[in-house]
Each structure stands twice: as C-alpha cells, then as structure tokens.
PDB file of N, CA and C in Angstrom:
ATOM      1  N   UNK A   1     162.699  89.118  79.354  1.00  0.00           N
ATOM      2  CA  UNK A   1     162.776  88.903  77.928  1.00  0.00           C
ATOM      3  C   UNK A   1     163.970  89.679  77.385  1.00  0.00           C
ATOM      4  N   UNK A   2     164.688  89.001  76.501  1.00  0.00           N
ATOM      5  CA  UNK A   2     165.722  89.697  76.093  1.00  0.00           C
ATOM      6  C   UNK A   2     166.102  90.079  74.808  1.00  0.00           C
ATOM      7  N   UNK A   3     166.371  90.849  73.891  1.00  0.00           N
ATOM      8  CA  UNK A   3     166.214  91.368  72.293  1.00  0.00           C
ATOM      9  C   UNK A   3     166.436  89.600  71.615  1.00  0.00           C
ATOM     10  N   UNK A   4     167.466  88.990  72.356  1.00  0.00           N
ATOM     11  CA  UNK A   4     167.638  87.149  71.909  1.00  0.00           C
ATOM     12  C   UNK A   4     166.975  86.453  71.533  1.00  0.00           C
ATOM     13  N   UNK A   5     166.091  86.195  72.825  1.00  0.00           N
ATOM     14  CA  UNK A   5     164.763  85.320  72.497  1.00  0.00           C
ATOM     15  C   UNK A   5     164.138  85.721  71.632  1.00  0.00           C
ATOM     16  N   UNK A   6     163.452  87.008  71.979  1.00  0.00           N
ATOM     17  CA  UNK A   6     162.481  87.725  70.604  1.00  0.00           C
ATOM     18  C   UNK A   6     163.199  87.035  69.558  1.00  0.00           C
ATOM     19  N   UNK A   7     164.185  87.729  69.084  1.00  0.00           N
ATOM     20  CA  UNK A   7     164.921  87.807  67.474  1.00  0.00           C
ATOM     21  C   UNK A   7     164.743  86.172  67.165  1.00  0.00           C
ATOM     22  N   UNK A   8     165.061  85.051  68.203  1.00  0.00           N
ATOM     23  CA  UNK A   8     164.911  83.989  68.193  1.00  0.00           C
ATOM     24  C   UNK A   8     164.046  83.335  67.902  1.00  0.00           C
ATOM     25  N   UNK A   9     163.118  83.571  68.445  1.00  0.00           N
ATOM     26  CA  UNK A   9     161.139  83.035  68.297  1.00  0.00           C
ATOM     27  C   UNK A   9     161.110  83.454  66.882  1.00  0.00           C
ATOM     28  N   UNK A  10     161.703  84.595  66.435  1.00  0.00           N
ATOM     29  CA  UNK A  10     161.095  85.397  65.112  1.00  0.00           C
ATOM     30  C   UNK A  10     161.479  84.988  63.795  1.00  0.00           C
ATOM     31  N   UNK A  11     162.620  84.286  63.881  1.00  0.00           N
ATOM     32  CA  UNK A  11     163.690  83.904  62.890  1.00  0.00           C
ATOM     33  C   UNK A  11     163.227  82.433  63.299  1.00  0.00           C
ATOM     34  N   UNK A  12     162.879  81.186  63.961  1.00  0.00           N
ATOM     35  CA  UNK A  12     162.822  80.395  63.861  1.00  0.00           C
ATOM     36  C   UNK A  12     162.509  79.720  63.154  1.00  0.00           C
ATOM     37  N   UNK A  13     162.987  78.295  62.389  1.00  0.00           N
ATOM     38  CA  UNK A  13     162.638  77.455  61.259  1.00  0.00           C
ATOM     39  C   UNK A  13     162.200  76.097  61.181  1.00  0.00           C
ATOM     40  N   UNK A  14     161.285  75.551  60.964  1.00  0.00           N
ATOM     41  CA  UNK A  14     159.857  76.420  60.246  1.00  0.00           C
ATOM     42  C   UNK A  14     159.262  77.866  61.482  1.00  0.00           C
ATOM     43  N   UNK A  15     159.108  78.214  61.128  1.00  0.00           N
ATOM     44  CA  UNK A  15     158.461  79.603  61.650  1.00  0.00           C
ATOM     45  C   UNK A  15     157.612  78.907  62.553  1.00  0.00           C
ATOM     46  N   UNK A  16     157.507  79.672  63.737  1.00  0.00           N
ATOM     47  CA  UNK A  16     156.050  78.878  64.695  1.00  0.00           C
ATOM     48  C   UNK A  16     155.386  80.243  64.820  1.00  0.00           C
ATOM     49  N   UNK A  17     154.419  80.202  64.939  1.00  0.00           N
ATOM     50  CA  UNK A  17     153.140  82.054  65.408  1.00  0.00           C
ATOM     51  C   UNK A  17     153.675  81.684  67.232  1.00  0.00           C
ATOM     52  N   UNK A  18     153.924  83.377  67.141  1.00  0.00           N
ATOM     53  CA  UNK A  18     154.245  82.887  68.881  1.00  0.00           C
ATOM     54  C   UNK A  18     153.404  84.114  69.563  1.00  0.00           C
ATOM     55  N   UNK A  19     152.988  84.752  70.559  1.00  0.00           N
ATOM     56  CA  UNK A  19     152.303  85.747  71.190  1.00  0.00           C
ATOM     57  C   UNK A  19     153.480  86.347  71.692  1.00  0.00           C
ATOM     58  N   UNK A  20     153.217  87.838  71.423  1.00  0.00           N
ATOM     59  CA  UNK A  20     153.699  88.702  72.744  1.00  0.00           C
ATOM     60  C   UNK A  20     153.242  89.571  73.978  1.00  0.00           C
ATOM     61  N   UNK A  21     153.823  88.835  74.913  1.00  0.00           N
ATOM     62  CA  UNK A  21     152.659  89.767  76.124  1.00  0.00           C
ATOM     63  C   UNK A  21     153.813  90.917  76.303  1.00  0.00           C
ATOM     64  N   UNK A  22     152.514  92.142  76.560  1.00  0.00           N
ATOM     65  CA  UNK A  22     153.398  93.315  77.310  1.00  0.00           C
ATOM     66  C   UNK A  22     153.028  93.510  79.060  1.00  0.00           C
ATOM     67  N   UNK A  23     153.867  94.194  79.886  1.00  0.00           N
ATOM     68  CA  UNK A  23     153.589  94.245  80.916  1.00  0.00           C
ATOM     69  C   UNK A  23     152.227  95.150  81.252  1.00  0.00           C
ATOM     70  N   UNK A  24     151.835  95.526  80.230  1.00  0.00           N
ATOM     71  CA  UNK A  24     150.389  96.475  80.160  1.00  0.00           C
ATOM     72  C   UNK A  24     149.416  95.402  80.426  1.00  0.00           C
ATOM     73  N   UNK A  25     149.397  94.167  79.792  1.00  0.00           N
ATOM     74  CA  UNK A  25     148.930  92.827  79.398  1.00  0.00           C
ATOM     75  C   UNK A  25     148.278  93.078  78.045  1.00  0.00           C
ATOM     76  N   UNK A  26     148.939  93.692  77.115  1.00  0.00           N
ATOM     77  CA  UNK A  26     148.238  93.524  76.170  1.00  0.00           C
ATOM     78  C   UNK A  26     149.246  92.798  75.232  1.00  0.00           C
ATOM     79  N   UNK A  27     148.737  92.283  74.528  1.00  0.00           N
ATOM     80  CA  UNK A  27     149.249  90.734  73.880  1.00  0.00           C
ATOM     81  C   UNK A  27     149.159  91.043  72.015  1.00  0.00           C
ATOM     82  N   UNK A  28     150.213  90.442  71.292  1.00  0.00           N
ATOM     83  CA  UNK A  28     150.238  90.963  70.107  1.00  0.00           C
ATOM     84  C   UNK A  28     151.155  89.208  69.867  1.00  0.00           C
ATOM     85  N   UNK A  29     149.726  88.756  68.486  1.00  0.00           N
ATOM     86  CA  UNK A  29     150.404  87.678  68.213  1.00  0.00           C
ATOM     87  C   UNK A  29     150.485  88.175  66.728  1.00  0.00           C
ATOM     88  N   UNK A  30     152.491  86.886  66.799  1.00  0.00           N
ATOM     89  CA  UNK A  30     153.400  87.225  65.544  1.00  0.00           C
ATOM     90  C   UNK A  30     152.652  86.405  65.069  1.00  0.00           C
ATOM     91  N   UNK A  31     151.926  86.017  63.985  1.00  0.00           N
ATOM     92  CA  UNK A  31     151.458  85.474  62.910  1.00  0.00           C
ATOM     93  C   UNK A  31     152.440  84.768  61.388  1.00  0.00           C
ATOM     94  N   UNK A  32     153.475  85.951  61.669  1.00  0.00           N
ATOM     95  CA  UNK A  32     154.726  85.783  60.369  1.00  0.00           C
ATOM     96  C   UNK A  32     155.745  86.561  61.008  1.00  0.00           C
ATOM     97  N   UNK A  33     156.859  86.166  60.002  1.00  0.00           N
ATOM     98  CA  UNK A  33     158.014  86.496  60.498  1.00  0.00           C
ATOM     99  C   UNK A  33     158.473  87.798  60.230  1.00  0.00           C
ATOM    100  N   UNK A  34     157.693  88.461  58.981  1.00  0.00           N
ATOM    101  CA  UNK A  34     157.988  89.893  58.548  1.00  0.00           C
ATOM    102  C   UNK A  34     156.948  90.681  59.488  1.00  0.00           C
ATOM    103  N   UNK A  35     156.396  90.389  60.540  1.00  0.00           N
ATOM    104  CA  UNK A  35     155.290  91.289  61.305  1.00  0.00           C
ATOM    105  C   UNK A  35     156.501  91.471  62.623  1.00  0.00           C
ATOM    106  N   UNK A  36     157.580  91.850  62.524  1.00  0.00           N
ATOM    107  CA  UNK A  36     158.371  91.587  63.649  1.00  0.00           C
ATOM    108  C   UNK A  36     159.935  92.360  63.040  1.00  0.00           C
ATOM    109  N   UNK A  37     160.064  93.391  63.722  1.00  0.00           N
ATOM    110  CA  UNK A  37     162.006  94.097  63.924  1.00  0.00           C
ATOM    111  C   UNK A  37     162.510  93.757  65.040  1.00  0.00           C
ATOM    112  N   UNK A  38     163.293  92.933  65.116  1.00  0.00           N
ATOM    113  CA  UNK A  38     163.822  93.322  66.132  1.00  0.00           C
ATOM    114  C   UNK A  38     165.297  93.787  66.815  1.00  0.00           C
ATOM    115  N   UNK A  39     165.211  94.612  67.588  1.00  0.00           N
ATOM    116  CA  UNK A  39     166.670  95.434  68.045  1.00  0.00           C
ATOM    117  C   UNK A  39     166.861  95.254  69.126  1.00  0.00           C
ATOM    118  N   UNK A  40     168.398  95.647  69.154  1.00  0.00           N
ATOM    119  CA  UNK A  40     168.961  95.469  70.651  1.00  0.00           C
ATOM    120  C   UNK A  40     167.821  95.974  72.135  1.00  0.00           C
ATOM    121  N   UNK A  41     167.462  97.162  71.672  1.00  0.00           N
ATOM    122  CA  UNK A  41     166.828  98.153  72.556  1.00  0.00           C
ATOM    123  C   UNK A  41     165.720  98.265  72.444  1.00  0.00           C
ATOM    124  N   UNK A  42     164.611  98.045  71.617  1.00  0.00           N
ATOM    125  CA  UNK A  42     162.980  97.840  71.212  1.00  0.00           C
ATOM    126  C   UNK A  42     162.431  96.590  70.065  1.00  0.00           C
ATOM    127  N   UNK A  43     161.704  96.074  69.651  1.00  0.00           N
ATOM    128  CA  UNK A  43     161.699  95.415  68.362  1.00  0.00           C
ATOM    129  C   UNK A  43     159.899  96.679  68.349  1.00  0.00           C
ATOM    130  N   UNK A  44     159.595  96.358  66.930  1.00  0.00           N
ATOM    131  CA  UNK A  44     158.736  97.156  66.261  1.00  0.00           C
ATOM    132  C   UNK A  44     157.912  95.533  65.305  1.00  0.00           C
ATOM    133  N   UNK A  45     156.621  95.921  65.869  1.00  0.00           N
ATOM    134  CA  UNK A  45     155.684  94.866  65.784  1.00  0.00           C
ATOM    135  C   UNK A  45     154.535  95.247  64.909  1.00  0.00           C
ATOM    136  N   UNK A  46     154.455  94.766  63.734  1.00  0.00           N
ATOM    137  CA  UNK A  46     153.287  94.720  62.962  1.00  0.00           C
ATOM    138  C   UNK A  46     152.105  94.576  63.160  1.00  0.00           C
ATOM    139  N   UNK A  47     150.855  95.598  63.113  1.00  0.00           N
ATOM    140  CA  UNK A  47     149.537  95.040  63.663  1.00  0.00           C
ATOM    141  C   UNK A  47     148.907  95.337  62.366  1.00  0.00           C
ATOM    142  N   UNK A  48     147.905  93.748  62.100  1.00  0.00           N
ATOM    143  CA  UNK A  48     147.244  93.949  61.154  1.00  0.00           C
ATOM    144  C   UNK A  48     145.930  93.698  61.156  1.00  0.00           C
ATOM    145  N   UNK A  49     144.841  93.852  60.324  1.00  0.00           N
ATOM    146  CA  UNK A  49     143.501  93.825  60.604  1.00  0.00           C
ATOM    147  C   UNK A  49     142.553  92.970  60.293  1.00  0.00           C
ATOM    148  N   UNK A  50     143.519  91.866  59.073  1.00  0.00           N
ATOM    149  CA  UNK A  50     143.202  90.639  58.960  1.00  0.00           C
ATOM    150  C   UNK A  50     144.168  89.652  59.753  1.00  0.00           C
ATOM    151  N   UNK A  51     143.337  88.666  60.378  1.00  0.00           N
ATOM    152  CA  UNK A  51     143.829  87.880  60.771  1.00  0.00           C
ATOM    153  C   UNK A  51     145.195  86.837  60.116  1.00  0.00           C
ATOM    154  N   UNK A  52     144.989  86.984  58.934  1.00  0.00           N
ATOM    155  CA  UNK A  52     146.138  86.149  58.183  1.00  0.00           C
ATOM    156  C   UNK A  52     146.931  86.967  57.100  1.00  0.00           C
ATOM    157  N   UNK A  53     147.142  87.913  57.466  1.00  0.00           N
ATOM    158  CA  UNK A  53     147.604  89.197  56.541  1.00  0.00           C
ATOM    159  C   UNK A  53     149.255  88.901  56.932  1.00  0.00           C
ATOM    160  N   UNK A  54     149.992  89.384  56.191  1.00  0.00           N
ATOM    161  CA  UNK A  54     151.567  89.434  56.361  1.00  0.00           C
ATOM    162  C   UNK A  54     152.116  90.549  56.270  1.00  0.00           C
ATOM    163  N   UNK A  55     151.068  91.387  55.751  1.00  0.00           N
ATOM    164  CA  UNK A  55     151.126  93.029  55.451  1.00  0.00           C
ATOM    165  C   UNK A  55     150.619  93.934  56.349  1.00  0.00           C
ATOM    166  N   UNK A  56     151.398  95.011  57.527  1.00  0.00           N
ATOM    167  CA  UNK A  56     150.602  95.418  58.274  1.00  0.00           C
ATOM    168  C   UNK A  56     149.568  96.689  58.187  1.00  0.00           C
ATOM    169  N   UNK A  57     148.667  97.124  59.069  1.00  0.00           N
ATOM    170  CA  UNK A  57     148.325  98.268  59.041  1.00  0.00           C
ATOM    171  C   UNK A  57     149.048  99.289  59.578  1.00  0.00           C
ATOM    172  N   UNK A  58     149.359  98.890  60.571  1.00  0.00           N
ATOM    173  CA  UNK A  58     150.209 100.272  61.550  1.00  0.00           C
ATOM    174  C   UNK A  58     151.284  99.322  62.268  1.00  0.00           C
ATOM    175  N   UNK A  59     152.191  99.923  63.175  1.00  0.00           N
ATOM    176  CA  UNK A  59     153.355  99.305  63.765  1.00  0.00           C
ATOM    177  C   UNK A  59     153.307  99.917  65.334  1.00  0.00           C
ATOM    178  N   UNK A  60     153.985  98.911  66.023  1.00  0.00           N
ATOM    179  CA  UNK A  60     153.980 100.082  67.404  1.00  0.00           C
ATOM    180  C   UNK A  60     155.478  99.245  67.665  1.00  0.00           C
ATOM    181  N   UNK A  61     155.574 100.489  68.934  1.00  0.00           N
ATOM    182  CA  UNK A  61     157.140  99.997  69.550  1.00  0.00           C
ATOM    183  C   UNK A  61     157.314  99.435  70.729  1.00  0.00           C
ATOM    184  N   UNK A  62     157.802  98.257  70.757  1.00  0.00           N
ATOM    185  CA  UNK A  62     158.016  97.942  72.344  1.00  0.00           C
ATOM    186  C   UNK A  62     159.363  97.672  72.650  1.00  0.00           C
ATOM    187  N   UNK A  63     160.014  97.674  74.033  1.00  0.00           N
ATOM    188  CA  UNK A  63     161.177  97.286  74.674  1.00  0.00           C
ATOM    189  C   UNK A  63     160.732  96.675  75.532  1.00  0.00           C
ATOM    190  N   UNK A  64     162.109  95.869  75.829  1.00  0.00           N
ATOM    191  CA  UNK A  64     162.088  94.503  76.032  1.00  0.00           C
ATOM    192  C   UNK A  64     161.953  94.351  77.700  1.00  0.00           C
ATOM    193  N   UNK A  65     161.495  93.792  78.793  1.00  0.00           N
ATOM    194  CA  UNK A  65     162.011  94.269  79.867  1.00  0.00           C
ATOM    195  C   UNK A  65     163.703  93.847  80.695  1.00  0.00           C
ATOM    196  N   UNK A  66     163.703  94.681  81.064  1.00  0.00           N
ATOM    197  CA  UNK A  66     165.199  94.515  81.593  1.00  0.00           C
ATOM    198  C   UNK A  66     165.311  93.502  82.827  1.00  0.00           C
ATOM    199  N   UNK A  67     166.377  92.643  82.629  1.00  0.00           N
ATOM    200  CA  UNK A  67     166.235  91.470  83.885  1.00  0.00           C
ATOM    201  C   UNK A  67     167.110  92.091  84.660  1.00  0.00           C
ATOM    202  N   UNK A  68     166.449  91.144  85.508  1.00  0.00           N
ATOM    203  CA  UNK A  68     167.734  91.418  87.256  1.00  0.00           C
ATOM    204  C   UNK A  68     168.746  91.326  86.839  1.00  0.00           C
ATOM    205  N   UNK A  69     169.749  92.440  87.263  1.00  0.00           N
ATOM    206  CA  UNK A  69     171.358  92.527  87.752  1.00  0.00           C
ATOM    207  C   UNK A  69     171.759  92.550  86.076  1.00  0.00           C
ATOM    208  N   UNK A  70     171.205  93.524  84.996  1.00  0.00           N
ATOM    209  CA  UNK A  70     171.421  93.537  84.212  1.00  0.00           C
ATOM    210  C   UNK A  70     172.402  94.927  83.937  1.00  0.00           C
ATOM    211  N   UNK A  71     173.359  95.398  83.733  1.00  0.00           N
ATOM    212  CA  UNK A  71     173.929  96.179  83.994  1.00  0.00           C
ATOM    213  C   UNK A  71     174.431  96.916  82.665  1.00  0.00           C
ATOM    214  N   UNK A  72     174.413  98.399  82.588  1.00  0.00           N
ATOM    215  CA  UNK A  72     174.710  99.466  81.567  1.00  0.00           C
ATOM    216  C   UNK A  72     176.537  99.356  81.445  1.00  0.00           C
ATOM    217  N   UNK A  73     177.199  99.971  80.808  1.00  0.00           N
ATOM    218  CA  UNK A  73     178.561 100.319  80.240  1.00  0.00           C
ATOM    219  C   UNK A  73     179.260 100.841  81.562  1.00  0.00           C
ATOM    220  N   UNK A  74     178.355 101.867  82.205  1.00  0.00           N
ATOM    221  CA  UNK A  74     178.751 102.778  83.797  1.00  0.00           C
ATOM    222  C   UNK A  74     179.133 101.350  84.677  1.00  0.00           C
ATOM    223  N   UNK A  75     178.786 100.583  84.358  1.00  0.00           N
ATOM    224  CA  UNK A  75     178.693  99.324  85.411  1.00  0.00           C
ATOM    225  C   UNK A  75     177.267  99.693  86.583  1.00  0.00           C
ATOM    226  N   UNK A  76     176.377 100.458  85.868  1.00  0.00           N
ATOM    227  CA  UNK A  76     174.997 100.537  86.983  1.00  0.00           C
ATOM    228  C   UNK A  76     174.178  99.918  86.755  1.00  0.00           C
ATOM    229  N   UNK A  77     173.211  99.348  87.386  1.00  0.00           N
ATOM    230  CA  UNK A  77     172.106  98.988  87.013  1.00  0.00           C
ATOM    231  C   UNK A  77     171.586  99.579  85.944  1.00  0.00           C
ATOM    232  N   UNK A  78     171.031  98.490  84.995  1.00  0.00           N
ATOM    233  CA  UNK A  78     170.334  99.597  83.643  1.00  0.00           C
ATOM    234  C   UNK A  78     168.979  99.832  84.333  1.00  0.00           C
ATOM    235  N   UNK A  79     168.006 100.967  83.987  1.00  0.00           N
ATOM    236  CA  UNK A  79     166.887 100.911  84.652  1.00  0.00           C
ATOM    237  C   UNK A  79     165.768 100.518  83.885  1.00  0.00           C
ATOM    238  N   UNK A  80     165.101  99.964  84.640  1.00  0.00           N
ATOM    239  CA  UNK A  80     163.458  98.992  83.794  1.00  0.00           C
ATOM    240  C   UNK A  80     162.606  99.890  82.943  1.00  0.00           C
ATOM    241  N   UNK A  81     162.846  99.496  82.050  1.00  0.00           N
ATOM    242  CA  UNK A  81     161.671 100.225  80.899  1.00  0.00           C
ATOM    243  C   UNK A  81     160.807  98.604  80.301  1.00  0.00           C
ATOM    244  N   UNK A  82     160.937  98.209  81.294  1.00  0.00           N
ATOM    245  CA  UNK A  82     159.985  97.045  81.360  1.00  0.00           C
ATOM    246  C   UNK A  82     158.333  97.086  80.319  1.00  0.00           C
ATOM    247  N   UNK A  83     158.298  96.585  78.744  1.00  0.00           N
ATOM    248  CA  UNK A  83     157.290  96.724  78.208  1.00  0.00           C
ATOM    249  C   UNK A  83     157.170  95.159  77.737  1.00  0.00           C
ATOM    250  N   UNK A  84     157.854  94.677  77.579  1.00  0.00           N
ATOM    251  CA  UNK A  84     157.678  93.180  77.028  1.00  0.00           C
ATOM    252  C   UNK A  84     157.777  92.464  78.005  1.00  0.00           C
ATOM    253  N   UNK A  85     156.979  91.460  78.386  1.00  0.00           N
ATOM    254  CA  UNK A  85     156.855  90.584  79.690  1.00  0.00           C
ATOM    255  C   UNK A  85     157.375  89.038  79.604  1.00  0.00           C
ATOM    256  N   UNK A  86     156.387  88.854  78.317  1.00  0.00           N
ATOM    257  CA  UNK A  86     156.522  87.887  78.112  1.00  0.00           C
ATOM    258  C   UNK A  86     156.265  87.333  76.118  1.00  0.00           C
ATOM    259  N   UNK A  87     156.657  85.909  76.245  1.00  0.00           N
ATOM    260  CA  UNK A  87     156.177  85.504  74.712  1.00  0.00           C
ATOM    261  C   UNK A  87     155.721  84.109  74.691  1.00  0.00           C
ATOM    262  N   UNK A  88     154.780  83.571  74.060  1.00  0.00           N
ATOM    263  CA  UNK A  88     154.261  82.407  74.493  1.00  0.00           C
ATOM    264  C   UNK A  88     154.003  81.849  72.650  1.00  0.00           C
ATOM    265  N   UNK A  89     154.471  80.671  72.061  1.00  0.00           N
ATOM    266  CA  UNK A  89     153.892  80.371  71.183  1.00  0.00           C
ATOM    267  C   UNK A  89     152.000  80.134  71.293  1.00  0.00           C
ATOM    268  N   UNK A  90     151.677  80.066  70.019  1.00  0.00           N
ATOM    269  CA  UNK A  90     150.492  80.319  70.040  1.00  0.00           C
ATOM    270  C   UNK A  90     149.720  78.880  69.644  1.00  0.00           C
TER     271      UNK A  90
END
C-alpha cells in the first residue's frame, strides 16, 4: 500500500466507504472522507462510535507498508514498518 492509493480511495468522486486492513488485522472502515489524513509517511484515521458519524472520537496512526525494492535517498532499502496491509471498498 502506498500513501497514493490511500490519498486516492480517500479523495475519490463520488466518495465510495472503503476498509482499511492493518497487518495486525485489524480493519478500520473510512465511512467519509474527513475520517482520513493522509501523508507521505503515516495517514491518521478517524474512529468513531456511531456508525454514521463524520465527527470522530479519537484518531490513531498508521503507516503504510513498504513494498519490495522500495528504496530510501541512501539508495538502501527503506525498512518495513509495515502497518497498513491492505484497503478494500466496503
């Protein structure tokens, strides 16, 4: 998964609700488009306590996982901080 797609799924028009899996397997579905930051290096995900809320309760942070032969500025391998697995519309 790459900060792209995310930002992509998130910004899409009309908006679709899409899921995010983490490599933990725990799963956080976007519902709206303001339940969602996303950055080069983590996006920051809205969790809320009604199901159809646009307003969150709390936020958590995830990064994205790093793909094969993805490489840092050094020209090294960047290393896996692998938290986002996957994203699946809903």
């Amino acid at each position: 998964m790459t900060h792209e797609e995310v930002h992509e799924a998130a910004r899409r028009q009309p908006f679709e609700p899409f899921r995010l899996i983490l490599t933990t397997g725990a799963a956080y579905d976007i519902r709206h488009p303001d339940l969602i930051i996303v950055g080069r290096r983590s996006a920051v995900v809205g969790v809320t306590n009604e199901a159809n809320d646009a307003v969150y309760d709390r936020t958590i942070k995830v990064e994205p996982a790093s793909r094969r032969g993805d490489r840092g500025a050094s020209g090294n391998p960047k290393p896996s901080c692998a938290k986002l697995k996957d994203l699946i519309n809903s």
